[in-house]
PDB file of N, CA and C in Angstrom:
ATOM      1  N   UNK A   1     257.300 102.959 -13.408  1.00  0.00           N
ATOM      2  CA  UNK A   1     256.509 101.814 -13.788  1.00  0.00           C
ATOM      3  C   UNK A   1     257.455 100.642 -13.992  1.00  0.00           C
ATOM      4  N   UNK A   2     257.191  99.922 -13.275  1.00  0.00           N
ATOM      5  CA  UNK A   2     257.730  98.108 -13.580  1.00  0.00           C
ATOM      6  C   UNK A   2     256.687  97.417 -14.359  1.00  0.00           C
ATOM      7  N   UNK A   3     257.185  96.277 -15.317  1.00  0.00           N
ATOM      8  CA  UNK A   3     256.775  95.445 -16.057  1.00  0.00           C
ATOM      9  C   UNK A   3     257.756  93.893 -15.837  1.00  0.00           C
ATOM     10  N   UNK A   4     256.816  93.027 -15.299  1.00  0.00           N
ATOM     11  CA  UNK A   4     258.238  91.793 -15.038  1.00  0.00           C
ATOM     12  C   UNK A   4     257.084  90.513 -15.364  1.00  0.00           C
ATOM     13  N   UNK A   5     257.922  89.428 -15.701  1.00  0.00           N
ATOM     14  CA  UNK A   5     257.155  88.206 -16.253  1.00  0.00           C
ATOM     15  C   UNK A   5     257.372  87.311 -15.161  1.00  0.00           C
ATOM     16  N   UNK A   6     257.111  86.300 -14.661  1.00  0.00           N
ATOM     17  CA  UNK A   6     257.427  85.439 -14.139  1.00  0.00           C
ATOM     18  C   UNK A   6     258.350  84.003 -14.702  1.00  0.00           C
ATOM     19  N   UNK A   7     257.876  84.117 -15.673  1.00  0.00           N
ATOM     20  CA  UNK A   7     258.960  82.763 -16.343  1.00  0.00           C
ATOM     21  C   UNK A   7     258.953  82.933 -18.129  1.00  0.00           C
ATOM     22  N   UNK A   8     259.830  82.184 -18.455  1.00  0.00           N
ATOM     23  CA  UNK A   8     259.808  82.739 -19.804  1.00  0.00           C
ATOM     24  C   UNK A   8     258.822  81.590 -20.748  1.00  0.00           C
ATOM     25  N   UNK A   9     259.003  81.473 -22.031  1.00  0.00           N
ATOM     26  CA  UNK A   9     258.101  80.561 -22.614  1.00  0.00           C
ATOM     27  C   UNK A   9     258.808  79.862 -24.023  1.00  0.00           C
ATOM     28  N   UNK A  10     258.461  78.738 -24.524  1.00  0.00           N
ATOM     29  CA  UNK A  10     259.250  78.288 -25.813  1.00  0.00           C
ATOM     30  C   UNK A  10     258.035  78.679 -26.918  1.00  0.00           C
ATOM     31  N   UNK A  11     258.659  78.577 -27.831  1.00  0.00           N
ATOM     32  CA  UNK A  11     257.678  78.906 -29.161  1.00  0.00           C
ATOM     33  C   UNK A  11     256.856  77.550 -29.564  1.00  0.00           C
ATOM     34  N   UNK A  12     257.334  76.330 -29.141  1.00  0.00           N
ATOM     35  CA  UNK A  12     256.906  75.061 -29.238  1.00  0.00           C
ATOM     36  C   UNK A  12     255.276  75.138 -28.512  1.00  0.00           C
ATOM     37  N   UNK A  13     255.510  75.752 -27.261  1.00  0.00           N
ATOM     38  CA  UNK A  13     254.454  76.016 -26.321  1.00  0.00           C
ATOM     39  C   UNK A  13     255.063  75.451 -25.240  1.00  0.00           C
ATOM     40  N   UNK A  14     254.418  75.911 -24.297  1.00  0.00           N
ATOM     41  CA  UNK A  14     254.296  75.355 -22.744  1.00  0.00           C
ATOM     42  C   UNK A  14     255.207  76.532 -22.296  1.00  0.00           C
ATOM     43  N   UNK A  15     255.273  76.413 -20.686  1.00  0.00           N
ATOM     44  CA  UNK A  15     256.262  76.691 -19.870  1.00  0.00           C
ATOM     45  C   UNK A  15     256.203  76.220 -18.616  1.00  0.00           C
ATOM     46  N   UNK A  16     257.047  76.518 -17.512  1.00  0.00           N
ATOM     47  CA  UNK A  16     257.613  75.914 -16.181  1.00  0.00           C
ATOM     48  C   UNK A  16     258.734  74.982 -16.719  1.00  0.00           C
ATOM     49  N   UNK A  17     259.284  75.204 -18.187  1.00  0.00           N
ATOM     50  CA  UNK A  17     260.342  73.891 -18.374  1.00  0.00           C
ATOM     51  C   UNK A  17     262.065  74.100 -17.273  1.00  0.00           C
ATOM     52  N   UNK A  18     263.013  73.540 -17.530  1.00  0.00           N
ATOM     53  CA  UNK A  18     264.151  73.894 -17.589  1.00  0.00           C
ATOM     54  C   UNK A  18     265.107  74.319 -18.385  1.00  0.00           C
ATOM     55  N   UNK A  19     264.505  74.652 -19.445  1.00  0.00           N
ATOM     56  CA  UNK A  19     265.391  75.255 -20.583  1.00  0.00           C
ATOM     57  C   UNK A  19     265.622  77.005 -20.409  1.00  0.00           C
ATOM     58  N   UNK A  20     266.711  77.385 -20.900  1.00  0.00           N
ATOM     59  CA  UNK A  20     266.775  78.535 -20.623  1.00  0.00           C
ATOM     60  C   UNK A  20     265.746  79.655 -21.211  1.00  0.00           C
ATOM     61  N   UNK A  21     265.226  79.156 -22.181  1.00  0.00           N
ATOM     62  CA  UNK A  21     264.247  80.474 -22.564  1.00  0.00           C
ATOM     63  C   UNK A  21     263.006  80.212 -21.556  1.00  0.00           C
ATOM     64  N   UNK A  22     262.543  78.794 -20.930  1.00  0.00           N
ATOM     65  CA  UNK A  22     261.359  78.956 -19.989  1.00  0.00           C
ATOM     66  C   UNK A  22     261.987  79.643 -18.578  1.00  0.00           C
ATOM     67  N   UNK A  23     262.979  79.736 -18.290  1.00  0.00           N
ATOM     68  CA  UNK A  23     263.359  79.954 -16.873  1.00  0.00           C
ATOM     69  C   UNK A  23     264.060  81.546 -16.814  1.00  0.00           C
ATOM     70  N   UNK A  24     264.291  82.053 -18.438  1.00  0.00           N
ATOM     71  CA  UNK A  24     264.695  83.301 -18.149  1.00  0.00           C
ATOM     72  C   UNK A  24     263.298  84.237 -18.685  1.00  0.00           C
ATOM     73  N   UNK A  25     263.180  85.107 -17.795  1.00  0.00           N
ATOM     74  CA  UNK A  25     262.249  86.638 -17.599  1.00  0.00           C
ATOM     75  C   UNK A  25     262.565  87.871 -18.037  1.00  0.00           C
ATOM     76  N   UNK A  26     261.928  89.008 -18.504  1.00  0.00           N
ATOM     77  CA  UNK A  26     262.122  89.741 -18.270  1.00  0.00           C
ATOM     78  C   UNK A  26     261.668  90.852 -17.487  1.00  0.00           C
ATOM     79  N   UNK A  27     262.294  92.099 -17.906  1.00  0.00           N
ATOM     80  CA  UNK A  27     261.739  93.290 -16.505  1.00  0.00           C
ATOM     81  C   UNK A  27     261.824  94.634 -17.614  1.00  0.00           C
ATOM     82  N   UNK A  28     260.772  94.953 -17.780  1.00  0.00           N
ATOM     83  CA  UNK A  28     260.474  96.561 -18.117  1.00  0.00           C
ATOM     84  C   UNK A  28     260.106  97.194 -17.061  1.00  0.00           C
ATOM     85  N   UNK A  29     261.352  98.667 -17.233  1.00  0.00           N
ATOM     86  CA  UNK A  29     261.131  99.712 -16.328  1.00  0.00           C
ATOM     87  C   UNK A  29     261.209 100.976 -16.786  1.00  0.00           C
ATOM     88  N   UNK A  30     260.539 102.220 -16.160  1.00  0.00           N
ATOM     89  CA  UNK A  30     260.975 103.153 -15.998  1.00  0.00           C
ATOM     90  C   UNK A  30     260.654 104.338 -15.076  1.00  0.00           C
ATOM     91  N   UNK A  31     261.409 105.481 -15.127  1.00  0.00           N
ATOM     92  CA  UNK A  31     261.093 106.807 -14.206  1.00  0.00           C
ATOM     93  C   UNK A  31     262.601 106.919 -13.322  1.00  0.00           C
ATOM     94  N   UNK A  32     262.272 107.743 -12.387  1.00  0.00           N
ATOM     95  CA  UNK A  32     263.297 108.618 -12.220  1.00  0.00           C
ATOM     96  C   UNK A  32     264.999 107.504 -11.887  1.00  0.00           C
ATOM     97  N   UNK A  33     265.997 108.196 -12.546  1.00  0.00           N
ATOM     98  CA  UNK A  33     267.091 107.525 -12.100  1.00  0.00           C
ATOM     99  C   UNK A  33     267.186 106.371 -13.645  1.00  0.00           C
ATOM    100  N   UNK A  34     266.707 106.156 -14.548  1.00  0.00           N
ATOM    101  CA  UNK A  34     266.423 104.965 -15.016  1.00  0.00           C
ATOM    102  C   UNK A  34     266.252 105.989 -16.748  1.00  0.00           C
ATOM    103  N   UNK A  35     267.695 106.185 -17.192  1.00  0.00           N
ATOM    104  CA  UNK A  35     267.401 107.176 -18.626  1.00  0.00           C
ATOM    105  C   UNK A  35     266.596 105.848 -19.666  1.00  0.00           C
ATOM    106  N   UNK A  36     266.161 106.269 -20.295  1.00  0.00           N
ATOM    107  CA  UNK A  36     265.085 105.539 -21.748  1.00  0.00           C
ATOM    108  C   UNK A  36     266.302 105.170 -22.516  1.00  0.00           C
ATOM    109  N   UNK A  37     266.410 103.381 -22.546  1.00  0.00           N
ATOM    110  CA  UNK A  37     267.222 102.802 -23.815  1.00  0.00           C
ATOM    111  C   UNK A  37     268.749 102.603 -22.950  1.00  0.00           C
ATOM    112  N   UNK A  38     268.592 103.141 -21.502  1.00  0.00           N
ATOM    113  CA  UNK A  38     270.058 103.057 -20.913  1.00  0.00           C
ATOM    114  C   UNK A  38     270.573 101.856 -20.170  1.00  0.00           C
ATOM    115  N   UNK A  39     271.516 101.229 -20.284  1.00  0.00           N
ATOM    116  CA  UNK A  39     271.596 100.119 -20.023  1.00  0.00           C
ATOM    117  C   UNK A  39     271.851  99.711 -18.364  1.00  0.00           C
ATOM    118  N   UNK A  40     271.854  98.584 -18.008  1.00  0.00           N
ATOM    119  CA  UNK A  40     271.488  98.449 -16.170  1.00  0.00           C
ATOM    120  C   UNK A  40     272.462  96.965 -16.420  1.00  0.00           C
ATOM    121  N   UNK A  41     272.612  96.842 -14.945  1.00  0.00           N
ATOM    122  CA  UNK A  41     273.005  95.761 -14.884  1.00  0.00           C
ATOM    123  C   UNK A  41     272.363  94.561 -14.898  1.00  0.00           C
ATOM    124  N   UNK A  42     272.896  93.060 -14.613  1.00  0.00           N
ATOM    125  CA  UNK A  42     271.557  92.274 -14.959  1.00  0.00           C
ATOM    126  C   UNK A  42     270.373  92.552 -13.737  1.00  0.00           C
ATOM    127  N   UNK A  43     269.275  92.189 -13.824  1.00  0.00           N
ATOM    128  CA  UNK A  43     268.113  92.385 -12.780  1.00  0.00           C
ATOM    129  C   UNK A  43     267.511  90.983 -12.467  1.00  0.00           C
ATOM    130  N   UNK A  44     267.696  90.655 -11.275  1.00  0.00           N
ATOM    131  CA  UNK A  44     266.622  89.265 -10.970  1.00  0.00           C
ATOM    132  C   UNK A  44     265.426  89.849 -10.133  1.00  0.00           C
ATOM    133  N   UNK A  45     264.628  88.672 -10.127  1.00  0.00           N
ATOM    134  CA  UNK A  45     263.206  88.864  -9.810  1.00  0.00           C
ATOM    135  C   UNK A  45     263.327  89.869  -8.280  1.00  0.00           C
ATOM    136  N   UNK A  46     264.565  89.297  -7.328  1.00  0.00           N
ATOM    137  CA  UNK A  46     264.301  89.637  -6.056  1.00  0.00           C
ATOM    138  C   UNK A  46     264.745  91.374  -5.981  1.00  0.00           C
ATOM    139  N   UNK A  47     264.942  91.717  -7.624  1.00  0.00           N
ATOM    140  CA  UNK A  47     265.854  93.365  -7.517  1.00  0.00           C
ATOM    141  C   UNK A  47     264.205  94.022  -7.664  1.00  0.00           C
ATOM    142  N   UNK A  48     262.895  93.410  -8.092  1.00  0.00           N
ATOM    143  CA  UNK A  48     261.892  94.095  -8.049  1.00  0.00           C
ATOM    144  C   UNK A  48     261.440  94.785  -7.230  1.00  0.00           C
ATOM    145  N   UNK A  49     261.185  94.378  -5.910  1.00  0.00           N
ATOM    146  CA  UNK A  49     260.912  95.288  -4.458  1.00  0.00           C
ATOM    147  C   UNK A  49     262.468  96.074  -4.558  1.00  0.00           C
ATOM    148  N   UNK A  50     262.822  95.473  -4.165  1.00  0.00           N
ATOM    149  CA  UNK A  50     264.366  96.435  -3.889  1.00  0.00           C
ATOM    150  C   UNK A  50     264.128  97.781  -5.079  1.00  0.00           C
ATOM    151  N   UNK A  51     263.568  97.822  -5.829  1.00  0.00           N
ATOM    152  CA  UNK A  51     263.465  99.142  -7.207  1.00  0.00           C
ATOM    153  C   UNK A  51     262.586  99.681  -6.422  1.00  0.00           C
ATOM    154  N   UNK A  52     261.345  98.769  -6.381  1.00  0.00           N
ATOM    155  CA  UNK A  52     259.995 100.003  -5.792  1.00  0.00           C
ATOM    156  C   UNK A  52     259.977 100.878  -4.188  1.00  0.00           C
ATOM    157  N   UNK A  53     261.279  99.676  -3.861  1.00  0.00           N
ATOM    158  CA  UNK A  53     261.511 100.542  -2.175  1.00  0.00           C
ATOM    159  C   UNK A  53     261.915 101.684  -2.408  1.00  0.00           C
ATOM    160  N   UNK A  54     262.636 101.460  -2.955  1.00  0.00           N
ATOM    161  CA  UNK A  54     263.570 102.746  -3.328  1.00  0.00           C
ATOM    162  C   UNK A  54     263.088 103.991  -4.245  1.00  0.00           C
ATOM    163  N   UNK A  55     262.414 103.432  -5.564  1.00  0.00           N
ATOM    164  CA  UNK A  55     261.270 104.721  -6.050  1.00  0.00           C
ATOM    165  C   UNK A  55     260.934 105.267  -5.065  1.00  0.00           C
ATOM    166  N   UNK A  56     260.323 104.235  -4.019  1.00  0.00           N
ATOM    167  CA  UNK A  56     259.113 105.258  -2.869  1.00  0.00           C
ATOM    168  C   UNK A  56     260.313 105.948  -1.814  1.00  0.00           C
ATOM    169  N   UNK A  57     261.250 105.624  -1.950  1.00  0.00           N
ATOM    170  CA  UNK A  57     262.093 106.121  -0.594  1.00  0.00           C
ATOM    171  C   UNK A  57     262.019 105.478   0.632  1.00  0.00           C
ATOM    172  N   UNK A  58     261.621 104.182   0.770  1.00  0.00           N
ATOM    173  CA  UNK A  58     261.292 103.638   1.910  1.00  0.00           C
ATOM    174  C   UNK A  58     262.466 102.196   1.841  1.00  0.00           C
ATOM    175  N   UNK A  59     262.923 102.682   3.188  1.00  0.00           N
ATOM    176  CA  UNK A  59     264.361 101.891   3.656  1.00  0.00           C
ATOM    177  C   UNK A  59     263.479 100.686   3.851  1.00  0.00           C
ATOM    178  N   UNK A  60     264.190  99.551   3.299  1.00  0.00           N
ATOM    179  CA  UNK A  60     263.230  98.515   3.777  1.00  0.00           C
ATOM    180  C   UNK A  60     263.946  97.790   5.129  1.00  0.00           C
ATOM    181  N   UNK A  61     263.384  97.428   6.615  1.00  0.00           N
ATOM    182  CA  UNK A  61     263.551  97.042   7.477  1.00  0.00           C
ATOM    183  C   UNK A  61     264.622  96.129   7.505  1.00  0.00           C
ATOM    184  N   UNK A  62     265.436  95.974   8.207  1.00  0.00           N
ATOM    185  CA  UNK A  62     266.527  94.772   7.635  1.00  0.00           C
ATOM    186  C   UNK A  62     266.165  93.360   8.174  1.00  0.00           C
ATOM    187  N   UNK A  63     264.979  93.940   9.204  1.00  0.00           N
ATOM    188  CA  UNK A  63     264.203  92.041   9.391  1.00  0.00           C
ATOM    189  C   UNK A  63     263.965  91.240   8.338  1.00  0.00           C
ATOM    190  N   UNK A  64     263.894  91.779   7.414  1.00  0.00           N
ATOM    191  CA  UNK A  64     262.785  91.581   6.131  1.00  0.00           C
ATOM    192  C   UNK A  64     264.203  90.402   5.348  1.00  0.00           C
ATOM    193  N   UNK A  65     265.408  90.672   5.246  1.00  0.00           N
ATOM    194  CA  UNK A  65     266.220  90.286   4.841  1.00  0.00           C
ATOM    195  C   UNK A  65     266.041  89.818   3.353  1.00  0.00           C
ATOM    196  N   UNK A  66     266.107  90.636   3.022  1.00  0.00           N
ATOM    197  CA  UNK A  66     265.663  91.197   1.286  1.00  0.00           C
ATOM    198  C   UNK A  66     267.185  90.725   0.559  1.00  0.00           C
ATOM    199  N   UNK A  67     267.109  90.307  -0.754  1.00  0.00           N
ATOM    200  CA  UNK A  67     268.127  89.940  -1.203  1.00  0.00           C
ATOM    201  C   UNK A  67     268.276  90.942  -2.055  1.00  0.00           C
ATOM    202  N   UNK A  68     267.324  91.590  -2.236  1.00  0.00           N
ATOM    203  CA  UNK A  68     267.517  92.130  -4.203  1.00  0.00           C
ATOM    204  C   UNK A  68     268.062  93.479  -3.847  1.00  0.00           C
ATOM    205  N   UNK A  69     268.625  94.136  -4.885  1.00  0.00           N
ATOM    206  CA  UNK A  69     268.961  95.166  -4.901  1.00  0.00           C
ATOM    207  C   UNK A  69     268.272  96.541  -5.913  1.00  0.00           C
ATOM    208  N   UNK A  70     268.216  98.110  -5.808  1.00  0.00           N
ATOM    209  CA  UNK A  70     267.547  98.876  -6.823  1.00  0.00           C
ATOM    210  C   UNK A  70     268.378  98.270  -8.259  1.00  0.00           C
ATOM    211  N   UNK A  71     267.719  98.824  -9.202  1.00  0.00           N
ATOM    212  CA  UNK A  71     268.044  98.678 -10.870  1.00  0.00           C
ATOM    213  C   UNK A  71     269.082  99.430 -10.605  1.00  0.00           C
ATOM    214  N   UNK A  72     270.610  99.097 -11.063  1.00  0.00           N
ATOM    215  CA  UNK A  72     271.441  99.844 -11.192  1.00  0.00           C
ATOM    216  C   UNK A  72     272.280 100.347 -12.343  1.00  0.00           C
ATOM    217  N   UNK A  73     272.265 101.597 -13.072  1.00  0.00           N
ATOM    218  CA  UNK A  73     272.226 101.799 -14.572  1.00  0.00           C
ATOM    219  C   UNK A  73     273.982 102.064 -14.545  1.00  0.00           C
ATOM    220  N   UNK A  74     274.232 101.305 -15.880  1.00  0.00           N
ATOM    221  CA  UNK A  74     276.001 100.801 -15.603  1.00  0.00           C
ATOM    222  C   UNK A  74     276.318 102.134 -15.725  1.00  0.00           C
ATOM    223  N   UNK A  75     276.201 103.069 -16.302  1.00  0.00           N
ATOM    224  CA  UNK A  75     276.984 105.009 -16.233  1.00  0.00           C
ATOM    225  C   UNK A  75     277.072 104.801 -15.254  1.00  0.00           C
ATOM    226  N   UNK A  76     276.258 104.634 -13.937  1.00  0.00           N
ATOM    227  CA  UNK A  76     276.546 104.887 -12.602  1.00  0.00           C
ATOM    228  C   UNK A  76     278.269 103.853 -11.948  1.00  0.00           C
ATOM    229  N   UNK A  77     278.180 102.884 -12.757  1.00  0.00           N
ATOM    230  CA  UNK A  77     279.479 102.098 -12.366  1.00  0.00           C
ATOM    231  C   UNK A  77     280.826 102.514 -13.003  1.00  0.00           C
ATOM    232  N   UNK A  78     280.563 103.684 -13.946  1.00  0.00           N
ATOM    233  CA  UNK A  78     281.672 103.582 -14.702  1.00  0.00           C
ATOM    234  C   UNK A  78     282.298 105.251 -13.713  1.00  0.00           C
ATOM    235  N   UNK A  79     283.577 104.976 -13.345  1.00  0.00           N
ATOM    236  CA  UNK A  79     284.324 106.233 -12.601  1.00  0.00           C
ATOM    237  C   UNK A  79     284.372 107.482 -13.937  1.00  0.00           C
ATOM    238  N   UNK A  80     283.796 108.712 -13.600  1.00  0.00           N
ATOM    239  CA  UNK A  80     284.044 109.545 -14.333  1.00  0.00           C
ATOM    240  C   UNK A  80     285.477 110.500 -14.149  1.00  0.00           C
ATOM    241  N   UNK A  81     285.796 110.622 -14.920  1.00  0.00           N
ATOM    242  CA  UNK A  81     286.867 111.458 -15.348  1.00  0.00           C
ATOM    243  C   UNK A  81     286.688 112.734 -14.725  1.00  0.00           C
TER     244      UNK A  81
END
């Protein structure tokens, strides 16, 4: 399951601003590959398909020229011993 916002919001009200809390989002996820509370690297909007391709197992076409990449959880970056 993905959960993602489109833009963020001020407590003042409104959004679409340029301030960093209207322009930054977030992304709730989880299921396989993805431990509960484990930390990932940062995620932008375009890493959303790039996650669900990959849940489903489906290579995405390289016509498509996709920028984003799957959620990648930092254990996986760190060289084990």
């Amino acid at each position: 399951m993905i959960v993602v916002t489109d833009h963020g919001h001020v407590d003042a009200g409104g959004h679409g601003g340029r301030s960093a809390e209207e322009r930054t989002a977030w992304v709730a996820a989880c299921g396989p590959g993805l431990a509960p509370g484990g930390a990932v690297l940062p995620v932008r909007h375009v890493d959303v398909a790039a996650q669900v391709f990959a849940a489903l197992e489906i290579v995405p076409d390289p016509h498509w020229t996709l920028d984003g990449r799957p959620f990648t959880p930092v254990a996986e970056l760190v060289p084990q011993a």
